[in-house]
N, C-alpha and C. Protein backbone atom coordinates (compact mmCIF):
# COMPACT_ATOMS: atom_id res chain seq x y z
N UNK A 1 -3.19 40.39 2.96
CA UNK A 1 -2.73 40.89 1.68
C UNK A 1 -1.54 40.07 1.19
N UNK A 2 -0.39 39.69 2.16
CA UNK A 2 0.52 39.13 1.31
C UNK A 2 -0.05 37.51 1.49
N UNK A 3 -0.73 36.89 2.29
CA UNK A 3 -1.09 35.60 1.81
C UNK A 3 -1.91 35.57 0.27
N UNK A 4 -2.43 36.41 -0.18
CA UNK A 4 -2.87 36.89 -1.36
C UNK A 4 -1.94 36.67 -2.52
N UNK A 5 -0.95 37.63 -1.81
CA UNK A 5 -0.18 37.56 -3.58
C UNK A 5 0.44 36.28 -3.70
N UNK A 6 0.79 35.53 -2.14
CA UNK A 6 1.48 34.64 -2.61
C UNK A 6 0.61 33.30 -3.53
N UNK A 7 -0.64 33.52 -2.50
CA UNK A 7 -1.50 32.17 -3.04
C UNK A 7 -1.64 32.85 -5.11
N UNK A 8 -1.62 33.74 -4.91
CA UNK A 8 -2.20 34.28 -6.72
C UNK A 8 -0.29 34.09 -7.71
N UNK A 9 0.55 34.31 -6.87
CA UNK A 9 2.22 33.90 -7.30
C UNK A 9 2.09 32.34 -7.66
N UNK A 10 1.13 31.73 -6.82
CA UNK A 10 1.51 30.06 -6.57
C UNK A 10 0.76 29.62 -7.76
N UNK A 11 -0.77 30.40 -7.69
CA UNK A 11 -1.54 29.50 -8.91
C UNK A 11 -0.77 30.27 -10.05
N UNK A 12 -0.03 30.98 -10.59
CA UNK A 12 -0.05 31.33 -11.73
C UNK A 12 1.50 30.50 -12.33
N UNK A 13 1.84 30.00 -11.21
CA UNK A 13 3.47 29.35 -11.41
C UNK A 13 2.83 27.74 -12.16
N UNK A 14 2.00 27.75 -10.88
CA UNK A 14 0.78 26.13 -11.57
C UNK A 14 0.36 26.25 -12.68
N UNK A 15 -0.39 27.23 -13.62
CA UNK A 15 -1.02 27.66 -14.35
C UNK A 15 0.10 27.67 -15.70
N UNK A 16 1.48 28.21 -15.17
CA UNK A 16 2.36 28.32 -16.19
C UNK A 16 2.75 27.20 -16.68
N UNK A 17 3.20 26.18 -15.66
CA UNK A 17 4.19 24.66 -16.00
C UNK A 17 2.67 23.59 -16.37
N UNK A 18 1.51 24.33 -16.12
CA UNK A 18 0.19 23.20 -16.52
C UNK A 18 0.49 23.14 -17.94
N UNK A 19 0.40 24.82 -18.65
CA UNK A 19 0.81 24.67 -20.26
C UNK A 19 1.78 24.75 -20.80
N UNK A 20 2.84 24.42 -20.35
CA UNK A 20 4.17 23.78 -20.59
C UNK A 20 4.24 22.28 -20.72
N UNK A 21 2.89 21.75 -20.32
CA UNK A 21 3.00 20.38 -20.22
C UNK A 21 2.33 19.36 -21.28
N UNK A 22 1.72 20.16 -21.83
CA UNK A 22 0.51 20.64 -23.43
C UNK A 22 1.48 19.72 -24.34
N UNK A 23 1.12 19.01 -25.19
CA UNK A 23 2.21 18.58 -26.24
C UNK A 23 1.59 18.67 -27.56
N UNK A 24 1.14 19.77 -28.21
CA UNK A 24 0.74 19.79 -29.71
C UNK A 24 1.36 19.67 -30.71
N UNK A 25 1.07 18.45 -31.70
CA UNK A 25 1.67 18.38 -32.89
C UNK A 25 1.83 19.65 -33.67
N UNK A 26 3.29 19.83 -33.73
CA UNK A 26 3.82 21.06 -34.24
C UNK A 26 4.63 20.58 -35.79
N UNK A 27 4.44 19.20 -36.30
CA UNK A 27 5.23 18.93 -37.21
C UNK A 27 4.76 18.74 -38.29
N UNK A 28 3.77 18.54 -38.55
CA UNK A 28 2.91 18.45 -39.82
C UNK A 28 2.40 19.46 -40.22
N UNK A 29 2.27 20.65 -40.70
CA UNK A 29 1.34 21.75 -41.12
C UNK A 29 1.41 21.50 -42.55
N UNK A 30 0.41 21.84 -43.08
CA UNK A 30 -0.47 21.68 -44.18
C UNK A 30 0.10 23.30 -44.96
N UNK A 31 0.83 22.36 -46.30
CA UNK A 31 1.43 23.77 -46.45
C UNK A 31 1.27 23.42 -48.71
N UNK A 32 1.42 24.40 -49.52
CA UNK A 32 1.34 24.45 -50.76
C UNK A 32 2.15 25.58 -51.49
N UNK A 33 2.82 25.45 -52.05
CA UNK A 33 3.36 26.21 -52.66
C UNK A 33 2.54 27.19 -53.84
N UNK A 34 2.46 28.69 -53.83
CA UNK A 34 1.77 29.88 -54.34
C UNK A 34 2.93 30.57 -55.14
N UNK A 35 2.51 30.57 -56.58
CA UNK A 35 3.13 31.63 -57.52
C UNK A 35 2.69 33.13 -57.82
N UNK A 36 3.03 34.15 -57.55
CA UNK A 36 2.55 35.34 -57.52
C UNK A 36 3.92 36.03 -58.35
N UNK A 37 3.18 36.58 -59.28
CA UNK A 37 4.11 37.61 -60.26
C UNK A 37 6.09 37.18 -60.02
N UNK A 38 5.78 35.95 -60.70
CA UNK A 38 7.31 35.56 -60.74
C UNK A 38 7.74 34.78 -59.33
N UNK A 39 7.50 35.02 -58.16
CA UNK A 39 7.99 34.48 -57.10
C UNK A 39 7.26 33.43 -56.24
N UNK A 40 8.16 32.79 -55.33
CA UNK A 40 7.42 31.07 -55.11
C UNK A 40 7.41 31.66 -53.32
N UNK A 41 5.80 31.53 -53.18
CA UNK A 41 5.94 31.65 -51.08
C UNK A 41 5.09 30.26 -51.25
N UNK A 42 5.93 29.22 -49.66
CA UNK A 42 5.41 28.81 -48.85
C UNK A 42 4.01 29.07 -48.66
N UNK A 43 2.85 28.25 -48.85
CA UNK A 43 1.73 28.84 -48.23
C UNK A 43 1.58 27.76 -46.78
N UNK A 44 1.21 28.52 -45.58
CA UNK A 44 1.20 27.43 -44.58
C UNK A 44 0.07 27.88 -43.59
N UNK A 45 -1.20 26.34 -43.57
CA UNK A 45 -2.42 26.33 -42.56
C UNK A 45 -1.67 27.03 -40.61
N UNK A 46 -2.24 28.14 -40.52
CA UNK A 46 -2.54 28.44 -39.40
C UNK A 46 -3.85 28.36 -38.77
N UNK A 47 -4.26 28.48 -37.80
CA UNK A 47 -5.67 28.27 -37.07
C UNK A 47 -5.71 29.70 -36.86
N UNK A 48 -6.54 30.56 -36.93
CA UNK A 48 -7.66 31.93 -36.24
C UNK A 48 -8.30 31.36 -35.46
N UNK A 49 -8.25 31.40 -33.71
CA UNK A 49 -9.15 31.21 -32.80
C UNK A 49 -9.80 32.43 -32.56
N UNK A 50 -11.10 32.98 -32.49
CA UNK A 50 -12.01 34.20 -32.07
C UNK A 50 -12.36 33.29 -30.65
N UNK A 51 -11.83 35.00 -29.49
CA UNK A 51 -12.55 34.29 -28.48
C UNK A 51 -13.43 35.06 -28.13
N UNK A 52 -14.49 34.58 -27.45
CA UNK A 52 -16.30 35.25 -27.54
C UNK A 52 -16.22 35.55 -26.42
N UNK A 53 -17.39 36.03 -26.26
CA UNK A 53 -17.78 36.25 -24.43
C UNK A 53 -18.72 34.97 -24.36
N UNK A 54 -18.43 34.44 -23.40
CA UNK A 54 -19.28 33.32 -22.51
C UNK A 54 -20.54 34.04 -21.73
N UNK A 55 -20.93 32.46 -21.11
CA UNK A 55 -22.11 32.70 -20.65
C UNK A 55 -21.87 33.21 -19.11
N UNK A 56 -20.57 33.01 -18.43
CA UNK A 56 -20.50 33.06 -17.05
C UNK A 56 -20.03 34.47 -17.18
N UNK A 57 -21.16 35.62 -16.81
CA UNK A 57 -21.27 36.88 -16.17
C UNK A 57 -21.35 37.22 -14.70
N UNK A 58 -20.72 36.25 -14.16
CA UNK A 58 -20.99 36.47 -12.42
C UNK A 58 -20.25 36.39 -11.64
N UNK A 59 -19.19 36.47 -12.19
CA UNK A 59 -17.52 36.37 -11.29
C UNK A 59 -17.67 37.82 -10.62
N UNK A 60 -17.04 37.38 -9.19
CA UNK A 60 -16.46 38.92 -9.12
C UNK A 60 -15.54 39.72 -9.41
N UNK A 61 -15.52 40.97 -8.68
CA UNK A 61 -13.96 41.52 -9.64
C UNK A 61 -12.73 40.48 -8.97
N UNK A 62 -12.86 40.04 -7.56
CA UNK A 62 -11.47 39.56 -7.47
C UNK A 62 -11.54 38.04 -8.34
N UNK A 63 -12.76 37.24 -8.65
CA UNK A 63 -12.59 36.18 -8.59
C UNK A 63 -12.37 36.47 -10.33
N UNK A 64 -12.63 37.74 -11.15
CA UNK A 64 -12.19 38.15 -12.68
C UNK A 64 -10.60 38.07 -12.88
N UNK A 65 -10.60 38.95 -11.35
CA UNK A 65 -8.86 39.39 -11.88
C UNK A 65 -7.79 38.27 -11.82
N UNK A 66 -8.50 37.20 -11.04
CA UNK A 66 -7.69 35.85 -10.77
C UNK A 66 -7.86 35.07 -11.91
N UNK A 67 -8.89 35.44 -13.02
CA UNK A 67 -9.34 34.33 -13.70
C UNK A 67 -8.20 35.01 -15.03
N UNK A 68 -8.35 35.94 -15.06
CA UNK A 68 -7.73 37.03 -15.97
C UNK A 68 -6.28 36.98 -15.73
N UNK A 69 -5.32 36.49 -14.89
CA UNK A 69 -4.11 36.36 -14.70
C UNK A 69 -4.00 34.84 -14.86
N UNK A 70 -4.91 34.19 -15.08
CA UNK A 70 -4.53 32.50 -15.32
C UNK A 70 -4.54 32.57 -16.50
N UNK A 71 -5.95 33.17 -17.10
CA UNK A 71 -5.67 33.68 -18.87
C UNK A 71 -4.34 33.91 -19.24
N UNK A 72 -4.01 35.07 -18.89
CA UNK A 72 -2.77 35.58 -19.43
C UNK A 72 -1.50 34.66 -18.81
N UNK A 73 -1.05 33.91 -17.89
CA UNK A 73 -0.44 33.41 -17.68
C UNK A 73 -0.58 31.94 -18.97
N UNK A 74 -1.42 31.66 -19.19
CA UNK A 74 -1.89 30.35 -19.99
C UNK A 74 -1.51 30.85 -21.33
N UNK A 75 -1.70 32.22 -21.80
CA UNK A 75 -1.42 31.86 -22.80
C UNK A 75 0.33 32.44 -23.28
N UNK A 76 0.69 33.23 -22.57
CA UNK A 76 1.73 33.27 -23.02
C UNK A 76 2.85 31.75 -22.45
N UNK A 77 2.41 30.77 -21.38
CA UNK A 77 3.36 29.82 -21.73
C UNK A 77 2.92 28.91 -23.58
N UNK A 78 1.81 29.22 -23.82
CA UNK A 78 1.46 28.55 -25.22
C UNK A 78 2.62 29.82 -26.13
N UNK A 79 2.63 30.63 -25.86
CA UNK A 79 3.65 31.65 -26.83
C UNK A 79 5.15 30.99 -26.65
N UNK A 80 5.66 31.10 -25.41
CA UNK A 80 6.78 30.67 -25.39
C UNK A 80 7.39 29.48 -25.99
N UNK A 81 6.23 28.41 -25.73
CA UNK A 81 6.75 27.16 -26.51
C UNK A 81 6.48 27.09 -28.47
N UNK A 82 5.95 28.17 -28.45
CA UNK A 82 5.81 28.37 -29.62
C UNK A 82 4.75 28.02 -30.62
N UNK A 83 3.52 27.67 -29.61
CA UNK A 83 2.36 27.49 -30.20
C UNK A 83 1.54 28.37 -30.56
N UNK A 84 1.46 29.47 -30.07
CA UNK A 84 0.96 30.65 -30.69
C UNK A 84 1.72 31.64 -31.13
N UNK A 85 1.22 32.22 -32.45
CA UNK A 85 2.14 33.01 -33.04
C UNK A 85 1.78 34.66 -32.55
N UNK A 86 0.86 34.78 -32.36
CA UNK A 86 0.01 35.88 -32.34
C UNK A 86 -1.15 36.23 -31.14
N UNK A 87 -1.24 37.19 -29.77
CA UNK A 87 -3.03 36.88 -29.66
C UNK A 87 -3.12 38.24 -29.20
N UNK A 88 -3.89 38.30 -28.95
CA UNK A 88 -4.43 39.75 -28.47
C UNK A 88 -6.11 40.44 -27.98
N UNK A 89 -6.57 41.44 -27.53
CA UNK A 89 -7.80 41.67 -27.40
C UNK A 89 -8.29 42.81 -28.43
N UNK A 90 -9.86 42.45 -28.83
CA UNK A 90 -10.19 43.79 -29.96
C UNK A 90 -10.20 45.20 -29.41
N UNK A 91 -10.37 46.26 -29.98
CA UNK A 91 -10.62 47.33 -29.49
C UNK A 91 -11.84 47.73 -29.02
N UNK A 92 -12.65 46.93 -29.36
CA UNK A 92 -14.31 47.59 -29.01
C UNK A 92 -14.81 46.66 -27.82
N UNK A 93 -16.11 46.66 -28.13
CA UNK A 93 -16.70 45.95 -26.66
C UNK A 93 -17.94 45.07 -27.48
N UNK A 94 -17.26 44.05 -28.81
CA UNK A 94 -18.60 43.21 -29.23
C UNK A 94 -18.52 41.90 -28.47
N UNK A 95 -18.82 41.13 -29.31
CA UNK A 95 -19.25 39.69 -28.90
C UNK A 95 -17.91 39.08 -29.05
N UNK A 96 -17.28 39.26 -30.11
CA UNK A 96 -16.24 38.50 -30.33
C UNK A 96 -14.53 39.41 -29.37
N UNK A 97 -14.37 39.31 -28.46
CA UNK A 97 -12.94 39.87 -27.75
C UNK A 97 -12.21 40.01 -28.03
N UNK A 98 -11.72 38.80 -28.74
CA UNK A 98 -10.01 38.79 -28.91
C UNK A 98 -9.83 37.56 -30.29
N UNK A 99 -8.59 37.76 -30.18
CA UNK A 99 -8.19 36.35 -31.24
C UNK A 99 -7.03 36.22 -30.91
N UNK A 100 -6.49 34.56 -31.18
CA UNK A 100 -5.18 34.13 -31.81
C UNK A 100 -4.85 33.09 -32.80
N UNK A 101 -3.56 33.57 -32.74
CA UNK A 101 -3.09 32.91 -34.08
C UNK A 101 -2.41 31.50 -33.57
N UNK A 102 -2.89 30.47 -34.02
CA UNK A 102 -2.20 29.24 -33.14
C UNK A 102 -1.13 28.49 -34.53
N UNK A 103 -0.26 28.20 -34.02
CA UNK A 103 0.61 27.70 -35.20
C UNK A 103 0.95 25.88 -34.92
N UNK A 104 -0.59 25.30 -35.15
CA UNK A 104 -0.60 23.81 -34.93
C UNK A 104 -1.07 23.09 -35.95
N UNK A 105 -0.87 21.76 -35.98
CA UNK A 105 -1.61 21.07 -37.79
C UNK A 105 -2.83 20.82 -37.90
N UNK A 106 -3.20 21.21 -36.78
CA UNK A 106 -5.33 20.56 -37.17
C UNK A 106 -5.96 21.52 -36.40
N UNK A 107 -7.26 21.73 -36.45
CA UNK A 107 -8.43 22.87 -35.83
C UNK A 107 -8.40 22.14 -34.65
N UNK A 108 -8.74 20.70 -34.38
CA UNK A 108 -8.94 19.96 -33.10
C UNK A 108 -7.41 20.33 -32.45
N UNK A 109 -6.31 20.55 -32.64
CA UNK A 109 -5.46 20.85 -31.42
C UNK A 109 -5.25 22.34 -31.35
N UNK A 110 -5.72 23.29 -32.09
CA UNK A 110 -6.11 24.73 -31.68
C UNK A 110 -7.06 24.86 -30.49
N UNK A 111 -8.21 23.96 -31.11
CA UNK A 111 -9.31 24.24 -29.95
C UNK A 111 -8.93 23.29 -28.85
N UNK A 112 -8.55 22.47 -28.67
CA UNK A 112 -8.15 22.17 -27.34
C UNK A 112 -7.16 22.43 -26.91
N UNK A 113 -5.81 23.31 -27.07
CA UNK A 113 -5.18 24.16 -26.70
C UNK A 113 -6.09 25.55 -25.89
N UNK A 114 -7.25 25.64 -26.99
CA UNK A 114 -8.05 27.30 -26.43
C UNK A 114 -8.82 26.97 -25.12
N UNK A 115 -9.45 25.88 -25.89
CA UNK A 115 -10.18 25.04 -24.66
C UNK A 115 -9.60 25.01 -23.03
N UNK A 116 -8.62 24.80 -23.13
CA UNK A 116 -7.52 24.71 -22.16
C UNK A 116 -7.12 26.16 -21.61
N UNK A 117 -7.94 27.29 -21.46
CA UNK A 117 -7.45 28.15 -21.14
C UNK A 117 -8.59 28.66 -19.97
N UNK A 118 -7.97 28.75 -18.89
CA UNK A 118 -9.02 29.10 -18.10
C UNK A 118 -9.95 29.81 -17.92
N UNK A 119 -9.93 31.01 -18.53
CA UNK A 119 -11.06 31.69 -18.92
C UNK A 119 -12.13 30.91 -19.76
N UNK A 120 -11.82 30.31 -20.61
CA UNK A 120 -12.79 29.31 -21.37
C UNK A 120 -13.29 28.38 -20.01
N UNK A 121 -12.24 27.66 -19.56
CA UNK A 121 -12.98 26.68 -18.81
C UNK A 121 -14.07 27.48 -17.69
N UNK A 122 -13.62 28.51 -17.32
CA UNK A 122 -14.78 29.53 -16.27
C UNK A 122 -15.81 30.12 -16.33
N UNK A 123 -16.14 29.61 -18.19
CA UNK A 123 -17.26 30.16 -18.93
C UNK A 123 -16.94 31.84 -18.89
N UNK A 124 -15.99 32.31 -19.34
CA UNK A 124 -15.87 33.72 -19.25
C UNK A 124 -16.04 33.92 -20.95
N UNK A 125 -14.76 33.22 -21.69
CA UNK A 125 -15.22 33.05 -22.85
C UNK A 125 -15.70 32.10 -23.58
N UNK A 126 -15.77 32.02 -25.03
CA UNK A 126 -15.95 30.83 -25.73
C UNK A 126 -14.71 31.05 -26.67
N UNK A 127 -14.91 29.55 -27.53
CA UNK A 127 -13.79 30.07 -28.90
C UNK A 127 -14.44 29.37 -30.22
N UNK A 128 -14.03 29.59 -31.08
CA UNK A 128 -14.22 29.19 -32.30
C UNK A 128 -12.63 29.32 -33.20
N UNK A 129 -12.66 27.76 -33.75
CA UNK A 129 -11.40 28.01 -34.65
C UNK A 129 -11.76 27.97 -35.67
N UNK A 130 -10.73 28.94 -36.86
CA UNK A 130 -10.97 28.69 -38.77
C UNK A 130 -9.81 28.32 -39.36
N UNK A 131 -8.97 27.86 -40.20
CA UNK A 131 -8.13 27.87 -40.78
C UNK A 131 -7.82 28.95 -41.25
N UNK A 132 -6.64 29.19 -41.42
CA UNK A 132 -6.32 30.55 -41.91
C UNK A 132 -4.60 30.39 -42.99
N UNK A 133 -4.71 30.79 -43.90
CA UNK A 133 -3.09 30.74 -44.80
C UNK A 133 -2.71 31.84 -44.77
N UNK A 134 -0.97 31.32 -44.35
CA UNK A 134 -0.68 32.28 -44.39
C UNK A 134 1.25 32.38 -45.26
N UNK A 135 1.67 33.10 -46.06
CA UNK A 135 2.53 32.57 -46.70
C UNK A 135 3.70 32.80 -45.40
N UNK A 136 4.78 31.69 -45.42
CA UNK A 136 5.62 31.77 -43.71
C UNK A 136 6.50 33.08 -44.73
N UNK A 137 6.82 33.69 -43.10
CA UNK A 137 7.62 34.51 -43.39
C UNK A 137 7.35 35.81 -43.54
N UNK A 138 6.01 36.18 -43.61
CA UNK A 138 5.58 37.66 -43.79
C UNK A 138 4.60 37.95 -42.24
N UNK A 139 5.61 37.85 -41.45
CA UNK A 139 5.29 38.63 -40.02
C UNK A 139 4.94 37.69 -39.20
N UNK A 140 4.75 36.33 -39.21
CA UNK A 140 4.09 35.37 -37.98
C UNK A 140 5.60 34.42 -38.04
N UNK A 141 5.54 33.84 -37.09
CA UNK A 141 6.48 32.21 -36.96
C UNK A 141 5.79 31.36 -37.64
């Protein structure tokens, strides 16, 4: 049991400084200025990643719950450095799981940021990115 937690302490420390090591162009976003009843917002390209369910249904529970703590370890070092603004899981049980909000200048470094998340790589999920506007300042970074 405790060679357990430590080996699952060790990969998730690996798992953390892996996406710390990520370098996405964070300086260019694609942005336009919007007039609405007198006042001027920022409009600025965010990415919507939807993540799906994959094809790999055959993990077990321990080899889920390990895959599921690299997930979550993966993506909140992408939060910390400030590449994602947003993520979370849906409430129901469809096809599509979860989403986030990635705050990078192109769809190609969303999805290979998502790409980069071990659950994707384990075939647990998939992703799909869209562009998304959003004016800065009304609830995201």
């Amino acid at each position: 049991m405790y060679f357990k937690l430590i080996f699952t302490v060790i990969i998730l420390v690996i798992t953390h400084l892996y996406s710390w090591s990520q370098n996405p162009d964070t300086t260019n976003f694609e942005t336009f200025d919007y007039m609405h009843e007198g006042e001027k917002y920022v409009m600025q390209q965010y990415f919507l990643v939807f993540i799906k369910r994959g094809e790999n249904k055959s993990a077990s529970p321990e080899e889920a719950k390990e895959i599921q703590a690299k997930h979550l370890a993966y993506l909140g070092g992408l939060y910390e450095k400030g590449y994602i603004c947003m993520n979370g899981p849906f409430g129901d049980d469809g096809e599509i799981r979860g989403a986030t909000i990635y705050r990078v200048s192109s769809a190609d470094e969303a999805l290979r940021l998502a790409q980069g998340d071990p659950a994707v790589e384990a075939g647990i999920f998939t992703v799909e990115a869209h562009p998304w506007w959003l004016a800065r300042g009304t609830g995201v970074r």
